[in-house]
C-alpha atoms as a PDB file:
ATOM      1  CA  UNK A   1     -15.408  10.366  -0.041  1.00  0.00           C
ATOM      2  CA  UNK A   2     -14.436  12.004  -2.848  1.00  0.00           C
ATOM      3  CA  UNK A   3     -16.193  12.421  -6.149  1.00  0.00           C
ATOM      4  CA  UNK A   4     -14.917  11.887  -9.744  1.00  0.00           C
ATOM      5  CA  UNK A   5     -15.730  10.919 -13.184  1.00  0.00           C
ATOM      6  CA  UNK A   6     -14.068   8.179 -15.330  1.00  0.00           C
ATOM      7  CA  UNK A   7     -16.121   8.513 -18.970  1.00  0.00           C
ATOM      8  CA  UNK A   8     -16.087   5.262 -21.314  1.00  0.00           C
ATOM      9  CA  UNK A   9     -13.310   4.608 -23.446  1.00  0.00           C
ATOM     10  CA  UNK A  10     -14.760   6.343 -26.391  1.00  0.00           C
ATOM     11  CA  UNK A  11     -13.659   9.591 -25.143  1.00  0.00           C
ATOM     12  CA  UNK A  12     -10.538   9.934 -27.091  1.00  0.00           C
ATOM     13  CA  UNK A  13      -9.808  13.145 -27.811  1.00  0.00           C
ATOM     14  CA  UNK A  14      -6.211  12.169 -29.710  1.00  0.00           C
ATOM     15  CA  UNK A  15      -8.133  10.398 -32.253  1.00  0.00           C
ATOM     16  CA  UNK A  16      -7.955  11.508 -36.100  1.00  0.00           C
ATOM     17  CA  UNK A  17     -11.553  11.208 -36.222  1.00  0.00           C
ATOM     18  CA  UNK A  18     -13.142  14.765 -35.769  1.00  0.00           C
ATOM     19  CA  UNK A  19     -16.256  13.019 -35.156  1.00  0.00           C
ATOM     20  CA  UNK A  20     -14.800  10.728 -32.015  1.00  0.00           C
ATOM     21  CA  UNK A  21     -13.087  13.785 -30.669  1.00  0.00           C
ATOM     22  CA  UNK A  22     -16.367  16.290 -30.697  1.00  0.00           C
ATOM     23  CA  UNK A  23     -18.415  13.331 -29.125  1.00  0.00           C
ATOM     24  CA  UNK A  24     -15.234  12.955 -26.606  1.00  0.00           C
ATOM     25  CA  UNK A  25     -16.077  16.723 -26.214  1.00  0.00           C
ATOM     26  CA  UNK A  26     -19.434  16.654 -25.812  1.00  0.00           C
ATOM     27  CA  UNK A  27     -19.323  13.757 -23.359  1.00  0.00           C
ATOM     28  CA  UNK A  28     -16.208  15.665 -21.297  1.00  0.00           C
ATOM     29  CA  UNK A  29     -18.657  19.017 -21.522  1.00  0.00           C
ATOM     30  CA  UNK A  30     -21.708  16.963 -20.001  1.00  0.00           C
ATOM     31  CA  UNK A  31     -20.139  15.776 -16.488  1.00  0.00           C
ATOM     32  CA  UNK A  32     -18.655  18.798 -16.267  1.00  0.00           C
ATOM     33  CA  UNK A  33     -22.275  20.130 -15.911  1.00  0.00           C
ATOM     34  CA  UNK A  34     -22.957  17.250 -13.957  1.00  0.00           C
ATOM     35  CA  UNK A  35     -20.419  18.352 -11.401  1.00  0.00           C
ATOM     36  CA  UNK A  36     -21.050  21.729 -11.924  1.00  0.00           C
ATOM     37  CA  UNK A  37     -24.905  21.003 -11.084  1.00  0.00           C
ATOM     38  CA  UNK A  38     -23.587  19.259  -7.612  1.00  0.00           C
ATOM     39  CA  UNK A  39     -21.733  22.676  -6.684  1.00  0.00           C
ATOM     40  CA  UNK A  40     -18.278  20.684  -6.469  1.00  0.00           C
ATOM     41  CA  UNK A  41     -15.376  22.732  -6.665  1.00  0.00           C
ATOM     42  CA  UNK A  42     -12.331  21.557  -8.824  1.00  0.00           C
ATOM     43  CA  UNK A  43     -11.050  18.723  -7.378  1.00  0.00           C
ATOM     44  CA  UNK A  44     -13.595  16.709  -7.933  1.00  0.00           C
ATOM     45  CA  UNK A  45     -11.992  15.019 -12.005  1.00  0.00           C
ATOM     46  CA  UNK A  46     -12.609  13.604 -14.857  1.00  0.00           C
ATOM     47  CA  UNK A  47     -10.379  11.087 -15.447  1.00  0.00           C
ATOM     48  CA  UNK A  48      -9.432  10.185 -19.197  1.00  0.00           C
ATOM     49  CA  UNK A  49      -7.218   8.086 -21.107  1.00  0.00           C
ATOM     50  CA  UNK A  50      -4.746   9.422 -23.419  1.00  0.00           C
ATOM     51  CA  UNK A  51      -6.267   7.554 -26.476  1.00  0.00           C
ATOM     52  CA  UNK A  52      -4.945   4.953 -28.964  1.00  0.00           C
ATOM     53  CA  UNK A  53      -1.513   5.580 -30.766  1.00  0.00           C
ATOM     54  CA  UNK A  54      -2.917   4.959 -34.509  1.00  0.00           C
ATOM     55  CA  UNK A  55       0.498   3.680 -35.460  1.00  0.00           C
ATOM     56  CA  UNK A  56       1.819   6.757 -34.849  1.00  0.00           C
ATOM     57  CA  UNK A  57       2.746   7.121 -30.797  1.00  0.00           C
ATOM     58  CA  UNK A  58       4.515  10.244 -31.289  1.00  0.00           C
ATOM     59  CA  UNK A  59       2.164  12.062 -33.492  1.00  0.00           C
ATOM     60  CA  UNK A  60      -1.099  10.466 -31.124  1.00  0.00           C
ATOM     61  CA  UNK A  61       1.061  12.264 -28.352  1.00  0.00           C
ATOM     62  CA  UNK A  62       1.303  15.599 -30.084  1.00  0.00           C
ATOM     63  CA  UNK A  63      -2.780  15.494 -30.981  1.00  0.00           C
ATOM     64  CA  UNK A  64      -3.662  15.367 -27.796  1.00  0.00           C
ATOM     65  CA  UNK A  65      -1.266  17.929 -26.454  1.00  0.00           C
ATOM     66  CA  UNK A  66      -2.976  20.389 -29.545  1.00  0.00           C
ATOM     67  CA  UNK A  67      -6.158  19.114 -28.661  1.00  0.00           C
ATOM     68  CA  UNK A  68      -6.039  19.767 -25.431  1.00  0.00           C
ATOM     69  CA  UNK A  69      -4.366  22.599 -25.308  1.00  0.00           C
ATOM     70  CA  UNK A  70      -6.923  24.231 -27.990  1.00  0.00           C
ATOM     71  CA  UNK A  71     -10.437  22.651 -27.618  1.00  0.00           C
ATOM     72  CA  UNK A  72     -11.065  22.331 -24.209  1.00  0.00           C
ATOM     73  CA  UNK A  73     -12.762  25.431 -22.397  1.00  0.00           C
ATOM     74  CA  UNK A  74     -10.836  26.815 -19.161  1.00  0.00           C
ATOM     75  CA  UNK A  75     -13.373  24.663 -16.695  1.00  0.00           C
ATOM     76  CA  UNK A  76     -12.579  21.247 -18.823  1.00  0.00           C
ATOM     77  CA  UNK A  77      -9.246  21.887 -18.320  1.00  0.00           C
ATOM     78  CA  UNK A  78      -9.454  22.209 -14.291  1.00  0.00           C
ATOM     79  CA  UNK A  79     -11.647  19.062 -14.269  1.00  0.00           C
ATOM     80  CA  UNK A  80      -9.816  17.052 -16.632  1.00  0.00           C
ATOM     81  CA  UNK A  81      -6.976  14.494 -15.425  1.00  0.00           C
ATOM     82  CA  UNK A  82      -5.076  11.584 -17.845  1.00  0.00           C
ATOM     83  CA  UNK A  83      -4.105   8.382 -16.184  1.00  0.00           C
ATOM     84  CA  UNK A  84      -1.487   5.830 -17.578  1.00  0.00           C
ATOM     85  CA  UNK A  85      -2.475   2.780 -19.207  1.00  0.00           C
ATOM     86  CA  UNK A  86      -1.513  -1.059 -19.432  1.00  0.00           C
ATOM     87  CA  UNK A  87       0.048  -1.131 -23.081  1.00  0.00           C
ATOM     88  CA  UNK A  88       0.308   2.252 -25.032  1.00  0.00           C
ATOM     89  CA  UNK A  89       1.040   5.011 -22.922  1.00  0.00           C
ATOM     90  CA  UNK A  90       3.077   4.763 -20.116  1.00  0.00           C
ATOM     91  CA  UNK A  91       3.378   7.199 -16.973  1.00  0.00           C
ATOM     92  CA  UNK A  92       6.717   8.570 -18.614  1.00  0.00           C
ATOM     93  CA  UNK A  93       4.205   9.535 -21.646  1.00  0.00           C
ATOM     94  CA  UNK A  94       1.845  10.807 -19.846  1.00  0.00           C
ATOM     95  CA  UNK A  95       4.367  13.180 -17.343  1.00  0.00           C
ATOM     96  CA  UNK A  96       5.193  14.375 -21.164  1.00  0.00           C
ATOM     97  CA  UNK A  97       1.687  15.555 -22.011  1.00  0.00           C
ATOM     98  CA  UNK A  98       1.959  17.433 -18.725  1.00  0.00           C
ATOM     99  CA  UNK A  99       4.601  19.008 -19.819  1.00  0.00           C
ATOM    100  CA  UNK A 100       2.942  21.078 -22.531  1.00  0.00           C
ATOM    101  CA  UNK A 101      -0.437  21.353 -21.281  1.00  0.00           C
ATOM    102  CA  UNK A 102       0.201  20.997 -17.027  1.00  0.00           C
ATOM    103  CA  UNK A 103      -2.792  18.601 -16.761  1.00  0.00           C
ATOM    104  CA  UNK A 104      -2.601  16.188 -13.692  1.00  0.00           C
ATOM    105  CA  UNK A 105      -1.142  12.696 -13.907  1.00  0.00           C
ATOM    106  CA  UNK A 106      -3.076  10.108 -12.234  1.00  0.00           C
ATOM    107  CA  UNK A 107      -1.368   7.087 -11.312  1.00  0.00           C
ATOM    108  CA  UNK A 108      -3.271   4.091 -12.297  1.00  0.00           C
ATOM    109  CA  UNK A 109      -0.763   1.617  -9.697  1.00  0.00           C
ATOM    110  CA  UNK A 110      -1.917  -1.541 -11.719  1.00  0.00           C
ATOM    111  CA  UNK A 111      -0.993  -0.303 -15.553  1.00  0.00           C
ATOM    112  CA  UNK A 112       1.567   0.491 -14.028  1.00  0.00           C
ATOM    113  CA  UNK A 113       3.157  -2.954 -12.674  1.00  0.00           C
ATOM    114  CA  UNK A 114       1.845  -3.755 -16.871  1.00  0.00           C
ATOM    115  CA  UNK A 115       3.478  -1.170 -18.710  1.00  0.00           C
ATOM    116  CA  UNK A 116       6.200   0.993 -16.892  1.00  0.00           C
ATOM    117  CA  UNK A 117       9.791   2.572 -17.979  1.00  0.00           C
ATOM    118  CA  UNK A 118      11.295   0.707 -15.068  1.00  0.00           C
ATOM    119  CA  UNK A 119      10.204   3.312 -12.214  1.00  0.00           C
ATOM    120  CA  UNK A 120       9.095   1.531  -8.578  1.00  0.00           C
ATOM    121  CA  UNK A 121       6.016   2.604  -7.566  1.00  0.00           C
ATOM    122  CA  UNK A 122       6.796   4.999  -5.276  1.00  0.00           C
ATOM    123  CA  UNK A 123       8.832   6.759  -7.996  1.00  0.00           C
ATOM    124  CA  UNK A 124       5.904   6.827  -9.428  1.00  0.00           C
ATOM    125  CA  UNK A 125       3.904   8.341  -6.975  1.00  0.00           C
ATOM    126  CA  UNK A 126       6.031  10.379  -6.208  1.00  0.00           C
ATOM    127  CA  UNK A 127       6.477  11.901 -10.296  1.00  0.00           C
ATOM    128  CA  UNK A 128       2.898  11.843 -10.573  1.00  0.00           C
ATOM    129  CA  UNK A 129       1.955  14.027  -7.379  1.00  0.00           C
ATOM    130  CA  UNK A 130       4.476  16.663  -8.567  1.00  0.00           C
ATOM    131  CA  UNK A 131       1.896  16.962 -11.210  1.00  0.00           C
ATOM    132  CA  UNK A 132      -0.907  18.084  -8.723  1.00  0.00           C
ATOM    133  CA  UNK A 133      -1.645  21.704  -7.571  1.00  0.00           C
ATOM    134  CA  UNK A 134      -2.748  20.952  -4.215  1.00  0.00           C
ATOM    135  CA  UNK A 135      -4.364  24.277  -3.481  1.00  0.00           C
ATOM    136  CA  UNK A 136      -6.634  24.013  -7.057  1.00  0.00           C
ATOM    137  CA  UNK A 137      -6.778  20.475  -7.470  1.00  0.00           C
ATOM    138  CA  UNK A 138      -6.091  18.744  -4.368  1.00  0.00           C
ATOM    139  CA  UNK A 139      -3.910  15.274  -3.023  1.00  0.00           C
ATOM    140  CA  UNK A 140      -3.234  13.434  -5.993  1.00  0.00           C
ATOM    141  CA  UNK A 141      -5.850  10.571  -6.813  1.00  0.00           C
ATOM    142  CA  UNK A 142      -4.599   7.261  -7.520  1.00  0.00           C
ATOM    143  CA  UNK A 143      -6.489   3.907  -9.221  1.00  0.00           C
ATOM    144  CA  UNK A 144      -5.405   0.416  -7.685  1.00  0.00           C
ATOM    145  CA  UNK A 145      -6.461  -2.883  -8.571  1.00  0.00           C
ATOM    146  CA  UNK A 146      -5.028  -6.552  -9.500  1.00  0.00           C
ATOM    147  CA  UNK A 147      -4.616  -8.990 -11.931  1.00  0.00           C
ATOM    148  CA  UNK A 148      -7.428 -11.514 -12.084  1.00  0.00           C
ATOM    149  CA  UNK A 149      -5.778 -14.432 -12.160  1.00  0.00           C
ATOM    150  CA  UNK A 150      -5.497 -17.216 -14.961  1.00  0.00           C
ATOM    151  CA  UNK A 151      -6.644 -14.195 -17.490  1.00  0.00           C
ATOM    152  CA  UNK A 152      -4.743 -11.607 -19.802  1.00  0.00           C
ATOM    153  CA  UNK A 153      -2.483  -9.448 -18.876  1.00  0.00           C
ATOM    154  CA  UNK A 154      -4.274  -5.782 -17.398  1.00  0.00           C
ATOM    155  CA  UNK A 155      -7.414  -7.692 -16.945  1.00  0.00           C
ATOM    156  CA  UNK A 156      -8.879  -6.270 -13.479  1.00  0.00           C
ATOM    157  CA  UNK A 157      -9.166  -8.436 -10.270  1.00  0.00           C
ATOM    158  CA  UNK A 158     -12.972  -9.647  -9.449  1.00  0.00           C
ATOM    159  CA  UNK A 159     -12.216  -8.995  -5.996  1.00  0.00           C
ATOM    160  CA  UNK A 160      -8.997  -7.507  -3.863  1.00  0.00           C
ATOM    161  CA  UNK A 161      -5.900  -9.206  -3.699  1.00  0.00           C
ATOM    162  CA  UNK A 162      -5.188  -8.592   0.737  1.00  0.00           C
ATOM    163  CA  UNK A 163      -1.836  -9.281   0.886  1.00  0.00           C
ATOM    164  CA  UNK A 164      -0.935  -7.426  -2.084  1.00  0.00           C
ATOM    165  CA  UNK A 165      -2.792  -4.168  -0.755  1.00  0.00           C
ATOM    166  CA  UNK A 166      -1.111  -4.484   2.419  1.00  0.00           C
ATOM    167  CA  UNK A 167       2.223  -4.418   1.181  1.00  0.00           C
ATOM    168  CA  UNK A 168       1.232  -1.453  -1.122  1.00  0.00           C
ATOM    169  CA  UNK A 169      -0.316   0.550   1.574  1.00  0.00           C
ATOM    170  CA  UNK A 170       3.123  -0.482   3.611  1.00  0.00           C
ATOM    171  CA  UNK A 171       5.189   0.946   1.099  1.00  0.00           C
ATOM    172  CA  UNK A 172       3.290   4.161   0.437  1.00  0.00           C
ATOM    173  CA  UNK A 173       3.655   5.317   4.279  1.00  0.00           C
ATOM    174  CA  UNK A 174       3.892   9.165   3.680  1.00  0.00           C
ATOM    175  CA  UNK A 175       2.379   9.563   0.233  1.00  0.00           C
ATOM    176  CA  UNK A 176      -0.961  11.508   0.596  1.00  0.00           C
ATOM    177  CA  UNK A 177      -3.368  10.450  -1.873  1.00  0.00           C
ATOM    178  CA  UNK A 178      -6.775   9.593  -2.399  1.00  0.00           C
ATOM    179  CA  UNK A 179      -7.331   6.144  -3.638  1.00  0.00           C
ATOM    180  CA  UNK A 180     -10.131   4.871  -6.433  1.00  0.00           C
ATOM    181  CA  UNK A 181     -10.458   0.914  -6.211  1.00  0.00           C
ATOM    182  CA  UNK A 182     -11.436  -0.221  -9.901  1.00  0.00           C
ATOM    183  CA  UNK A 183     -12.336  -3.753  -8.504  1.00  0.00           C
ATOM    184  CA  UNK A 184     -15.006  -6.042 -10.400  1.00  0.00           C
ATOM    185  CA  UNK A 185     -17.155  -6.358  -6.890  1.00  0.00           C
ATOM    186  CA  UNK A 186     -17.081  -3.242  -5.710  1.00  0.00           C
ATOM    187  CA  UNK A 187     -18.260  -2.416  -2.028  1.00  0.00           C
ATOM    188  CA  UNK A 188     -17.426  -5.707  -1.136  1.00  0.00           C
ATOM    189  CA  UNK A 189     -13.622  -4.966  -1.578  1.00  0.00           C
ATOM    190  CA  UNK A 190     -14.150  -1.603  -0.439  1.00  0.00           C
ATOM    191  CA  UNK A 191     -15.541  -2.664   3.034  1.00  0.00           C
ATOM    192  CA  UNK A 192     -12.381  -5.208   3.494  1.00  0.00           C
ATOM    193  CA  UNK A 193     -10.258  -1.798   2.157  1.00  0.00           C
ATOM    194  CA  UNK A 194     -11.394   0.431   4.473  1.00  0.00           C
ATOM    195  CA  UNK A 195     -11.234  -2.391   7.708  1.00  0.00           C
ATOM    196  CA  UNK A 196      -7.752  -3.358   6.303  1.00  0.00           C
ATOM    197  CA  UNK A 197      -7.123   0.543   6.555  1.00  0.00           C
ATOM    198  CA  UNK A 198      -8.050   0.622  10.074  1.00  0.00           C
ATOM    199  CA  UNK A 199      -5.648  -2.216  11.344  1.00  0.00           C
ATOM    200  CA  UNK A 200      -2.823  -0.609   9.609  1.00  0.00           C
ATOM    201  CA  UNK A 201      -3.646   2.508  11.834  1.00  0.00           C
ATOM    202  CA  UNK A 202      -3.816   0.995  15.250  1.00  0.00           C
ATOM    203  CA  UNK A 203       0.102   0.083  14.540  1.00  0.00           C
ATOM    204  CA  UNK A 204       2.936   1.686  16.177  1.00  0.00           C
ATOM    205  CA  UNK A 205       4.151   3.832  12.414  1.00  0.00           C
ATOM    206  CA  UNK A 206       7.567   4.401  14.494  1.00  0.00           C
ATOM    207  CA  UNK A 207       7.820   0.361  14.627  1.00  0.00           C
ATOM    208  CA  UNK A 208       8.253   0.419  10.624  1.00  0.00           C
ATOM    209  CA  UNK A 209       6.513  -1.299   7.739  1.00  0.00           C
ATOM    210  CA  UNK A 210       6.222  -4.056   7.040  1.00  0.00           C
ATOM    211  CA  UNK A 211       5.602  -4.976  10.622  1.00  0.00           C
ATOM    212  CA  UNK A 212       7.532  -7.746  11.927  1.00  0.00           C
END
């Protein structure tokens, strides 16, 4: 297993509010000690989201580039990773921010099926690892999930979709990643995960996916 942090949404550290982004700070500052405390080294994250766009995307965009860039110390900024979200800033947007500031890009796979610039999702993997120093920060990490059904769009799945995860983990044959399941129950999912894992190993990979 690997460990990482995902703080609450009120770390927003593109928000206008000095206030919000110094509590953002302290809150990023904390679990750094946290992970410090554990003797982790630096791939162990903490994953954020970019922040709201304040009816302003572009100028939301360029305060957390300055932001980052400016107030985090050298050890946020090797702990730190952004992720993509389901309606306000895409993967595209966030492979922007990385840009100008070379923080990782962690693929959230269900925001992105909600809210993409028309990539597949192994485009996506694949423009999201690029953003990963394997040596300093390790594989890239990736969140999956699904829709719960019958709710809003983006809401997560109270438990794991099984055909759905097959066909991902069938079409990400070669990727090397470390995957985060943000489903609502948990181990449960994580036990069927790991067993549906397991069968996918004991096939011929020469035979190709999906197998017939």
């Amino acid at each position: 297993m690997r460990i990482s942090m995902h703080p609450d949404q009120f770390v927003i550290l593109n928000s206008p509010n000095k206030d919000v982004v110094n509590a953002g700070l302290r809150e990023i500052n904390y679990q750094i000690a946290f992970l410090n405390a554990m003797n982790l080294d630096y791939t162990a994250k903490i994953q954020i989201h970019v922040g709201g766009t304040y009816n302003d995307k572009i100028a939301s965009l360029d305060r957390f580039i300055k932001n980052y860039n400016t107030l985090l110390s050298d050890d946020a900024r090797s702990r730190v990773v952004i992720e993509n979200d389901d309606y306000r800033f895409s993967l595209n947007d966030c492979l922007k921010i990385h840009d100008k500031t070379n923080v990782p890009v962690l693929l959230d796979v269900f925001h992105h099926e909600c809210f993409n610039d028309g990539q597949s999702v192994q485009k996506a993997m694949t423009s999201a690892g690029n953003t990963w120093d394997k040596n300093k920060d390790g594989v890239m990490m990736i969140d999956y999930s699904n829709q719960e059904p019958n709710s809003r769009k983006g809401k997560h799945a109270n438990t794991l979709d099984e055909i759905k995860f097959k066909d991902f983990l069938y079409s990400t044959v070669g990727f090397d990643y470390d995957l985060m399941l943000e489903i609502k129950d948990k181990e449960k999912s994580a036990a069927r995960v790991r067993q549906i894992h397991k069968e996918l190993l004991k096939l011929d990979l020469k035979s190709g996916f999906p197998p017939k």
